[in-house]
Protein backbone atom coordinates (compact mmCIF):
# COMPACT_ATOMS: atom_id res chain seq x y z
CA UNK A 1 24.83 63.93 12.71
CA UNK A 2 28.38 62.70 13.96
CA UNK A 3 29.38 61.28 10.89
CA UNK A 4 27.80 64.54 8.80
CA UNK A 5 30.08 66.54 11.32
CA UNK A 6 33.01 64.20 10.69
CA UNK A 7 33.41 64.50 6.87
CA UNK A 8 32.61 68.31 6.75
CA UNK A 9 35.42 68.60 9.48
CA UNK A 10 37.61 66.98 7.11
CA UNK A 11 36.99 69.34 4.41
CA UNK A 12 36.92 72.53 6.61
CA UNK A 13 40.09 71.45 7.82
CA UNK A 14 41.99 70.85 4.46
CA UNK A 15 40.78 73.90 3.15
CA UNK A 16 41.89 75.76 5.98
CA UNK A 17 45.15 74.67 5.94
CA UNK A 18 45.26 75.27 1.88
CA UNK A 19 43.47 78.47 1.68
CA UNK A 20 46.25 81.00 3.08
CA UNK A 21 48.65 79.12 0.94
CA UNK A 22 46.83 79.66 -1.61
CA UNK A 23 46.44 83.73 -1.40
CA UNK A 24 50.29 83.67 -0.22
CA UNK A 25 50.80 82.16 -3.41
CA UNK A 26 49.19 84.92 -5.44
CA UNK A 27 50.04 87.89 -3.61
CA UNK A 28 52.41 88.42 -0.68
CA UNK A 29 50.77 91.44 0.84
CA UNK A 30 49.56 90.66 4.27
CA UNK A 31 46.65 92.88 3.99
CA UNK A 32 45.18 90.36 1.15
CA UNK A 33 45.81 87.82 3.16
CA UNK A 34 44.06 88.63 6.33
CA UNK A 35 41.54 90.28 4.06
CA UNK A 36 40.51 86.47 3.31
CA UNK A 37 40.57 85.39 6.48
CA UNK A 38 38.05 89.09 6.82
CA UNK A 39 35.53 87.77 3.72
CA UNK A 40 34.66 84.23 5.18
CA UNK A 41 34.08 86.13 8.80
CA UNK A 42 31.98 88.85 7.77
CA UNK A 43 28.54 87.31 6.91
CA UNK A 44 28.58 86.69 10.61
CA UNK A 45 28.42 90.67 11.29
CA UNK A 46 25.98 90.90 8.15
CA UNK A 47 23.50 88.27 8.32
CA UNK A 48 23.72 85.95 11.39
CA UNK A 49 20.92 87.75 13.27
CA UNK A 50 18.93 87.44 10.30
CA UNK A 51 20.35 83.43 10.47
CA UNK A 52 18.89 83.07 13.86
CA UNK A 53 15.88 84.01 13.39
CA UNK A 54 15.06 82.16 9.45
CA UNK A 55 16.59 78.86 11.94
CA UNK A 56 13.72 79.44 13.89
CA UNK A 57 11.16 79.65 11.27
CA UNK A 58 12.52 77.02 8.82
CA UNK A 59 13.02 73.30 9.35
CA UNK A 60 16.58 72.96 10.51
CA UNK A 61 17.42 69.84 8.81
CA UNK A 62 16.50 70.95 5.13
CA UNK A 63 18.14 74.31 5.76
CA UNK A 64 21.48 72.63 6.37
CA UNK A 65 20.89 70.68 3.65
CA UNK A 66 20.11 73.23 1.47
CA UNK A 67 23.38 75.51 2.11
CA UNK A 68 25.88 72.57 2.49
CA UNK A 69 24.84 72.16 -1.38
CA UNK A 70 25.43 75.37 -2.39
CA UNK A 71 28.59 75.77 -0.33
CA UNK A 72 29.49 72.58 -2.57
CA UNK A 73 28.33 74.31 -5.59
CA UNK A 74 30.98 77.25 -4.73
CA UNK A 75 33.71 75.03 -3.75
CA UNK A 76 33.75 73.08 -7.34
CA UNK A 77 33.95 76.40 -9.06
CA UNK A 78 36.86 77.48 -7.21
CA UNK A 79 38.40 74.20 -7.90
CA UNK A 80 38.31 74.49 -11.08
CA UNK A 81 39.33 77.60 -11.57
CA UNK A 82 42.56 76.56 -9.27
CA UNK A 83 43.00 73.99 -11.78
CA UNK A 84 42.85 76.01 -14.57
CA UNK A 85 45.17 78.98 -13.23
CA UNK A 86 42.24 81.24 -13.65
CA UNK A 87 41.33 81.83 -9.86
CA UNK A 88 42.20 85.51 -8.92
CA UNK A 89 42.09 87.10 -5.25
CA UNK A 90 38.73 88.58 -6.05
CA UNK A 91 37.33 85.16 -6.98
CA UNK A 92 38.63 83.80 -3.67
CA UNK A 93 37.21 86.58 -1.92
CA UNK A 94 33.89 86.05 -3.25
CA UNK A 95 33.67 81.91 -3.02
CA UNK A 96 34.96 82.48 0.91
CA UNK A 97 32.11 85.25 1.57
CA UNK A 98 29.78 82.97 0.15
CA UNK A 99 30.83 80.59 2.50
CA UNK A 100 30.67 82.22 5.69
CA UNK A 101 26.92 83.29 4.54
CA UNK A 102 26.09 79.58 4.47
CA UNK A 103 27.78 79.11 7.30
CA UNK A 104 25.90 81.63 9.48
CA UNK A 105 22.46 79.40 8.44
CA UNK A 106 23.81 76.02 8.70
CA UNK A 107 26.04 76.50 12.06
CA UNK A 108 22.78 78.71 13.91
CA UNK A 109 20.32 75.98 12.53
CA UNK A 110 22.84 72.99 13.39
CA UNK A 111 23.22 74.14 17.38
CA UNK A 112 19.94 73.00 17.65
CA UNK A 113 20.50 69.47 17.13
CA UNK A 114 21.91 68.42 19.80
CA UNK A 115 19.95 69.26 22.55
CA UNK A 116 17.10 67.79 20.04
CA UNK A 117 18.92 64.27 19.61
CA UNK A 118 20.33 64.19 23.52
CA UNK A 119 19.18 63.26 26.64
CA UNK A 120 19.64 65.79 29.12
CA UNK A 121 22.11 64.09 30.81
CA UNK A 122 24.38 63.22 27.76
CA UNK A 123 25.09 67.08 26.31
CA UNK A 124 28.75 67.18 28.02
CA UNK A 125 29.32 63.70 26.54
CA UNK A 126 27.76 64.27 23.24
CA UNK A 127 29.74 67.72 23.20
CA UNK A 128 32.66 65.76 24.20
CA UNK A 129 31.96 63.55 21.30
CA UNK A 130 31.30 66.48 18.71
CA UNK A 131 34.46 68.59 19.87
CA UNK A 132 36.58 65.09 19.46
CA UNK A 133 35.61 64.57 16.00
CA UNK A 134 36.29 68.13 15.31
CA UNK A 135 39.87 67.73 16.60
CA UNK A 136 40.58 64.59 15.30
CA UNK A 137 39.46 64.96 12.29
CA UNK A 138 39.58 68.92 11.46
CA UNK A 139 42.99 69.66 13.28
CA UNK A 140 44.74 66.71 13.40
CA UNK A 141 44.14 65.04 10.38
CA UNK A 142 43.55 67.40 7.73
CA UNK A 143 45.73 70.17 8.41
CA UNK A 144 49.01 68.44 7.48
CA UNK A 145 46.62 66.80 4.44
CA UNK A 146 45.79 70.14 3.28
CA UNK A 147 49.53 71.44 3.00
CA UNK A 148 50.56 68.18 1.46
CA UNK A 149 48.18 68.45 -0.68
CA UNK A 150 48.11 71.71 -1.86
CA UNK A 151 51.91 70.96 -2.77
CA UNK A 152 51.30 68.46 -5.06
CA UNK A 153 47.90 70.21 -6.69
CA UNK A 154 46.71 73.52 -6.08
CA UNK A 155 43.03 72.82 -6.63
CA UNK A 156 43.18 69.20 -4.86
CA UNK A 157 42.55 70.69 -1.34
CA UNK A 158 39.31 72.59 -2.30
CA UNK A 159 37.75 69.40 -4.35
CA UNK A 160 38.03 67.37 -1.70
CA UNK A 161 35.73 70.58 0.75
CA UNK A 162 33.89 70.35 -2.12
CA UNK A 163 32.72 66.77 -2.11
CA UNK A 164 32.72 67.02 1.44
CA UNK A 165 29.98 69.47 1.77
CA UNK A 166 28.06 67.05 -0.82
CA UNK A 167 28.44 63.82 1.73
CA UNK A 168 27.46 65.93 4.71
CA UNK A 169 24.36 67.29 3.00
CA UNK A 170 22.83 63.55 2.22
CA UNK A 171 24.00 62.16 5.54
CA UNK A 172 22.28 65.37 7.33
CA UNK A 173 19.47 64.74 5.28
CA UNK A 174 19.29 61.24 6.46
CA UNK A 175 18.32 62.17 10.42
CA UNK A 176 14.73 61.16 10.29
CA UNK A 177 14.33 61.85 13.74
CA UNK A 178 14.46 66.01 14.11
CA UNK A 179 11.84 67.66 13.35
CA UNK A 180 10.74 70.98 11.86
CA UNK A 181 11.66 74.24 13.85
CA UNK A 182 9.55 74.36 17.10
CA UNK A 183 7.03 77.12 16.68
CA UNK A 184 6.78 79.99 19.56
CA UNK A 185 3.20 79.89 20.79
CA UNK A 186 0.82 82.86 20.32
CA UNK A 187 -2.20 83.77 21.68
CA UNK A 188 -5.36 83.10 20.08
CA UNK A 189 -5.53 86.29 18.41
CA UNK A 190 -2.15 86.50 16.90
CA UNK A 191 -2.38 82.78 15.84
CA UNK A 192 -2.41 83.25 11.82
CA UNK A 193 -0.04 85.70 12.23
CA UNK A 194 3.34 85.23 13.03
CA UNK A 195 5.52 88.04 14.79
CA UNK A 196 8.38 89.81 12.39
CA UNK A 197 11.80 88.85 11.98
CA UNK A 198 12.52 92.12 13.73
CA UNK A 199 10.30 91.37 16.44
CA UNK A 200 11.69 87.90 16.74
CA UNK A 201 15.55 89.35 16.61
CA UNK A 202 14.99 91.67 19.75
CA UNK A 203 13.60 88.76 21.37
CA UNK A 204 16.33 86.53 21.39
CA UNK A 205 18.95 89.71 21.69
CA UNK A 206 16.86 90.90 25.05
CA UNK A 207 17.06 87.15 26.48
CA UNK A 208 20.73 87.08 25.69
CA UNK A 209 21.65 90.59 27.08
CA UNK A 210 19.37 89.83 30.17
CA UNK A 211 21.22 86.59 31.09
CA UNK A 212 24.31 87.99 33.17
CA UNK A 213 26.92 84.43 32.76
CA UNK A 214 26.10 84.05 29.00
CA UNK A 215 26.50 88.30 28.04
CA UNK A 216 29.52 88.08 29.76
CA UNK A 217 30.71 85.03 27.88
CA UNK A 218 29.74 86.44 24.38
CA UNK A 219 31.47 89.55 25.42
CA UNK A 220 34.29 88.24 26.50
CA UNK A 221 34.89 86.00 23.44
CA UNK A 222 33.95 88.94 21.27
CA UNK A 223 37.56 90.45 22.26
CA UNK A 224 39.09 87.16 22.48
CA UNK A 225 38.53 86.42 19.11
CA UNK A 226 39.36 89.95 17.81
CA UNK A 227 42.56 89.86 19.34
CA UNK A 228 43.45 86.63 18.72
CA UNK A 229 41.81 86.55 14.50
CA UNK A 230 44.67 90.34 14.29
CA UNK A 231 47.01 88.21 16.11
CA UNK A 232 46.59 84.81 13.83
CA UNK A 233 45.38 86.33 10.02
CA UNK A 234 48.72 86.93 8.72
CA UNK A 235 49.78 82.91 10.79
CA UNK A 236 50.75 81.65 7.91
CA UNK A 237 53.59 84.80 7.28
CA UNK A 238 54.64 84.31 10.64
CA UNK A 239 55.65 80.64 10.14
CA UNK A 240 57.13 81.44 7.19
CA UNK A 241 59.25 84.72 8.30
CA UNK A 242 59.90 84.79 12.16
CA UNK A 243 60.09 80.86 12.25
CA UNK A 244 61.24 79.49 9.03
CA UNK A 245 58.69 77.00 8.42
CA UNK A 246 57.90 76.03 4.66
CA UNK A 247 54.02 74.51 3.85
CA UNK A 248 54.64 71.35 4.64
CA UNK A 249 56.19 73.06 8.33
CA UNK A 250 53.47 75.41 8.04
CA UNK A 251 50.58 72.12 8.33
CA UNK A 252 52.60 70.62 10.78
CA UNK A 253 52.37 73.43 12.81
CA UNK A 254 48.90 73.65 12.48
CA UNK A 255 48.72 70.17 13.83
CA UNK A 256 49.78 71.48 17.18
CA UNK A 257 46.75 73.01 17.68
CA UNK A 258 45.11 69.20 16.91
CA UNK A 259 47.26 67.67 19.16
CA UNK A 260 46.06 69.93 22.11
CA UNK A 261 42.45 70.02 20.99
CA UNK A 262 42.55 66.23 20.72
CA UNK A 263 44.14 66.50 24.22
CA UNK A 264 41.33 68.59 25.72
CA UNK A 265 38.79 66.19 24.17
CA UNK A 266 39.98 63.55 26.31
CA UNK A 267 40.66 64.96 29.23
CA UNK A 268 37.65 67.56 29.56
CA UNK A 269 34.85 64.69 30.95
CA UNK A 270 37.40 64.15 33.99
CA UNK A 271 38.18 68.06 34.36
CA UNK A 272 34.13 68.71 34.15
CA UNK A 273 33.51 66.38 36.82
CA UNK A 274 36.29 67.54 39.10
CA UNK A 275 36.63 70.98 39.29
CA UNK A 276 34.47 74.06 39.13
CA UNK A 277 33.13 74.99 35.53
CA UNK A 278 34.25 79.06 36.70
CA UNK A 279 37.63 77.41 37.45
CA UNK A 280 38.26 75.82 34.00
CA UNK A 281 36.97 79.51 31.99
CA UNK A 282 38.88 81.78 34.47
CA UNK A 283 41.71 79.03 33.53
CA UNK A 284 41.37 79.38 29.77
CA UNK A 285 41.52 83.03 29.98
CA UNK A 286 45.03 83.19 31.66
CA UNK A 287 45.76 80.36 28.94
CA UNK A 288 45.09 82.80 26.43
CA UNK A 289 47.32 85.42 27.66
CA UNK A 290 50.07 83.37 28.02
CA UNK A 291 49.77 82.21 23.86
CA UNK A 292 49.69 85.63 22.96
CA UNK A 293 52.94 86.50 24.90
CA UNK A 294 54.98 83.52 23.86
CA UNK A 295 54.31 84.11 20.74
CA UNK A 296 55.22 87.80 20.56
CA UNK A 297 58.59 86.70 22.05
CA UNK A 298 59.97 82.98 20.71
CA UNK A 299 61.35 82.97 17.27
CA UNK A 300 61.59 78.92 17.85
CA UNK A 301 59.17 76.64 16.55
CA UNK A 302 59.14 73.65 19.15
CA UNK A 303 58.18 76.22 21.73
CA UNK A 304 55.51 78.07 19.78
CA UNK A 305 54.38 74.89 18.94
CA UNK A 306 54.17 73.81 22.61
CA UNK A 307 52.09 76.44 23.56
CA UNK A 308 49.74 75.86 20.77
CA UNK A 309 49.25 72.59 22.08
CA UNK A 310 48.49 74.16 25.51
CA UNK A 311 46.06 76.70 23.80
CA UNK A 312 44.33 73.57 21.72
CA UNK A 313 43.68 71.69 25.16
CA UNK A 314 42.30 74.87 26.70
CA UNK A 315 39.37 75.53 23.67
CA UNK A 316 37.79 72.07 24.26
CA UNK A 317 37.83 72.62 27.48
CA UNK A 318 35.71 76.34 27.32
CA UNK A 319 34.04 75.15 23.75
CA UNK A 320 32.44 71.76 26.00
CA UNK A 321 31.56 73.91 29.31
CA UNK A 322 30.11 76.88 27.20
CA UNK A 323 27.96 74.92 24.98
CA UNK A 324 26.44 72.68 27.65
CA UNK A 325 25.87 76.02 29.33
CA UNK A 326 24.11 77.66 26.76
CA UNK A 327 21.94 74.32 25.86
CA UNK A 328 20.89 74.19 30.27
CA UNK A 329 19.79 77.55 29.62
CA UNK A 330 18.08 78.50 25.85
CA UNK A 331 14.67 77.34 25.99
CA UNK A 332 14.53 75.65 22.58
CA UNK A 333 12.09 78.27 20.81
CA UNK A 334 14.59 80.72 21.14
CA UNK A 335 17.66 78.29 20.72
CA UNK A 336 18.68 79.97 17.07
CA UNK A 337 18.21 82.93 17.87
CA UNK A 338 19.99 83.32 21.12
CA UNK A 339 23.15 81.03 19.11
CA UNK A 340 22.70 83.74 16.49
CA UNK A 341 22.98 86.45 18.56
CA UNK A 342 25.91 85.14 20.38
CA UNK A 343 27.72 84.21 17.18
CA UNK A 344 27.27 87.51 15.89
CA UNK A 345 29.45 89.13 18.96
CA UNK A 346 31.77 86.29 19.24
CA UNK A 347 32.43 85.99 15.43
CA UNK A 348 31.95 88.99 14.36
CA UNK A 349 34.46 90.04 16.87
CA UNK A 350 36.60 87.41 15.13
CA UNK A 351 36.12 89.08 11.96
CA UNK A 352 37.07 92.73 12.54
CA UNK A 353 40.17 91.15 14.47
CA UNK A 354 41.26 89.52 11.00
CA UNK A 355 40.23 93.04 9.25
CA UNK A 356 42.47 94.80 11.69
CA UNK A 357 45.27 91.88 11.77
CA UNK A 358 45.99 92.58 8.23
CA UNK A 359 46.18 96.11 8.56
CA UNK A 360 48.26 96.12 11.71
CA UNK A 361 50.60 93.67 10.16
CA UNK A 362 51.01 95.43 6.84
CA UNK A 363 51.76 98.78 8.72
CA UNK A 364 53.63 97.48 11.85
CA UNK A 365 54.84 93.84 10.90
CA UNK A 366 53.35 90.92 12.37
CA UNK A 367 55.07 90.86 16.18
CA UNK A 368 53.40 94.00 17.78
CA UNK A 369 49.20 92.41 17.04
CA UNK A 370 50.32 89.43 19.41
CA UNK A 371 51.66 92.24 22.08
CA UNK A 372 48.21 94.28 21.72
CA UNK A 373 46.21 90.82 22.10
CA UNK A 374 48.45 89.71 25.28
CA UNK A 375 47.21 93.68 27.31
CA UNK A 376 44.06 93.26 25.67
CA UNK A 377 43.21 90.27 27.32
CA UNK A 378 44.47 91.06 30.62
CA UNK A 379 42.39 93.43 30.80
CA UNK A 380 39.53 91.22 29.84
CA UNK A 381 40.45 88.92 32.87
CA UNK A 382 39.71 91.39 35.04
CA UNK A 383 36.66 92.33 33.88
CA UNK A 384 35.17 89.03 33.62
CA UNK A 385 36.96 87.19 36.51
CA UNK A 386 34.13 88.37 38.98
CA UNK A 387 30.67 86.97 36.49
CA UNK A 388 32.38 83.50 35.59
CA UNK A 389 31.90 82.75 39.57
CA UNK A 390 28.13 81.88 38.46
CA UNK A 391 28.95 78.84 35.70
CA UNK A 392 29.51 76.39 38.26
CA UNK A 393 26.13 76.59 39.62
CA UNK A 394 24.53 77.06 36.03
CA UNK A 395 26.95 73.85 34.93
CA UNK A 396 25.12 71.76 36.77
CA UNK A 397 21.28 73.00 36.51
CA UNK A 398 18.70 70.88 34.22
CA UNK A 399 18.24 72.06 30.75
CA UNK A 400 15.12 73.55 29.98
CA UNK A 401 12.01 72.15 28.47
């Protein structure tokens, strides 16, 4: 599973740094731009409570298997139509919303794994371990490999997701040890007959919504992520107009957010262990208001990058303590559904932000989204200051059978 999340960390990561570039490259208009940004997101508002629920039903491993293929599949077409100078917005558009539908069933069937191949007492570790690789290999590495890239071959970035997908699909399908999607028991009388996916959706949204710490979280990162997705969809014409950065400039910059990920990855076991899990997210949230100002106000790229590095150590920090919250606290029957369901505010949050980045930007410029997200989550700190008091306790608690 490490090594599976390793190599398609490598290809995410190239691709991500490659993919603006590319639209830039075709159009300038920051509305097509974000509007990318908009296709990968939105299978999460379309079909990832529909994901949760299929995660349940299905085995887990073939399903990942199964749309890590096809996202290959995708990936080589684009590629070649890169290649060939054929590859239009619209093609983009639809290979990235393809995508983001496979990634609503392989990420919701995926969550489960952990908590399946870990002891208990590991998950912060194994997290630890997970978020690392992410950083180190996602961020740090393949960010500046994706611009470089992408200057010397268009289509070179994409190929290399492409085969990436491919080696993450036979090393997932390697993991002899998980085992099909745990059944929820039913009485006697229902026992040929399994409840709808309907049925089976409200369940895991009425856990969710009942469960004070983890609504507030999903809320919460619901508006963080709009804010921030406006904010960062046009990134890559910010670097490139307020502070002068070229590709290459552009994937170094990137790299900051590596450097404080990779950061965060080692220093989030000690912070877990000393202080208060409500201490670190009430943390993170003042974190996030102070990216969102600096950035609305530098036009100097050491100090944007500095707080990008501050930001980076700040999401492994929340990413470890909400995910070994969430795995103490799903009972496993319900795990997809319940990640679904959270995904689906979280991310689709994220991609309405990137819809209304690209609009905002196009009609205002790009400055004023990073004001908006600085108020916006002020406010959100107040709101949530109060609930996050309970994560500490919750931190700490056994996971569930």
């Amino acid at each position: 599973m490490w090594a599976a999340s390793a190599v398609g960390n490598l290809g995410d990561g190239v691709a991500m740094a490659a993919g603006p570039l590319l639209v830039a490259a075709i159009t300038p208009d920051p509305a097509a731009v974000a509007g990318a940004a908009f296709a990968q997101q939105a299978p999460w508002l379309l079909f990832a409570l529909i994901s949760g629920a299929w995660a349940d039903r299905l085995d887990r491993r073939l399903l990942v298997v199964t749309v890590d293929l096809i996202r290959a599949v995708a990936l080589a077409t684009l590629t070649v139509c890169v290649s060939t100078g054929t590859a239009t917005i619209s093609l983009i558009y639809a290979v990235l919303f393809v995508l983001g539908t496979c990634e609503t069933l392989a990420d919701t069937a995926a969550a489960a794994f952990v908590p399946a191949l870990v002891p208990p007492s590991r998950l912060p570790t194994a997290n630890s371990w997970l978020g690392g690789t992410f950083t180190v290999v996602g961020q740090f590495a393949a960010k500046p490999l994706g611009g470089w890239l992408f200057a010397i071959a268009a289509a070179a970035p994409f190929g290399l997701q492409a085969l990436a997908f491919a080696a993450a699909a036979v090393l997932v399908g390697g993991i002899k040890s998980l085992s099909s999607a745990p059944s929820e028991p039913v009485p006697p009388e229902r026992s040929t007959r399994r409840p709808s996916v309907v049925v089976e959706i409200r369940a895991g949204l009425r856990w969710l919504w009942g469960h004070r710490l983890l609504r507030t979280l999903a809320v919460t990162m619901a508006v963080a992520n709009l804010v921030y997705c406006a904010a960062f969809a046009t990134f890559v014409l910010y670097a490139r107009d307020r502070l002068g950065l070229g590709s290459t400039g552009y994937g170094v910059l990137l790299t900051a957010f590596a450097v404080g990920g990779l950061a965060g990855t080692l220093v989030a076991p000690r912070l877990l262990r000393t202080l208060p899990a409500a201490v670190l997210l009430r943390a993170g949230l003042l974190i996030e208001v102070a990216l969102h100002a600096t950035l609305a106000t530098t036009t100097a790229a050491p100090l944007a990058a500095a707080m990008i590095v501050v930001f980076g150590v700040h999401t492994m920090v929340w990413g470890n303590v909400v995910w070994t919250l969430r795995q103490r606290s799903v009972p496993p029957t319900l795990y997809g559904r319940v990640t679904s369901v959270y995904s689906f505010v979280d991310l689709g949050g994220a991609a309405l932000g990137s819809l209304l980045g690209g609009v905002v930007a196009d009609a205002y410029g790009i400055v004023p989204m990073f004001w908006t997200a600085a108020a916006a989550m002020t406010v959100i700190i107040v709101a949530a200051w109060r609930p996050l008091g309970a994560a500490t306790a919750l931190f700490r608690a056994p996971a569930p059978d």
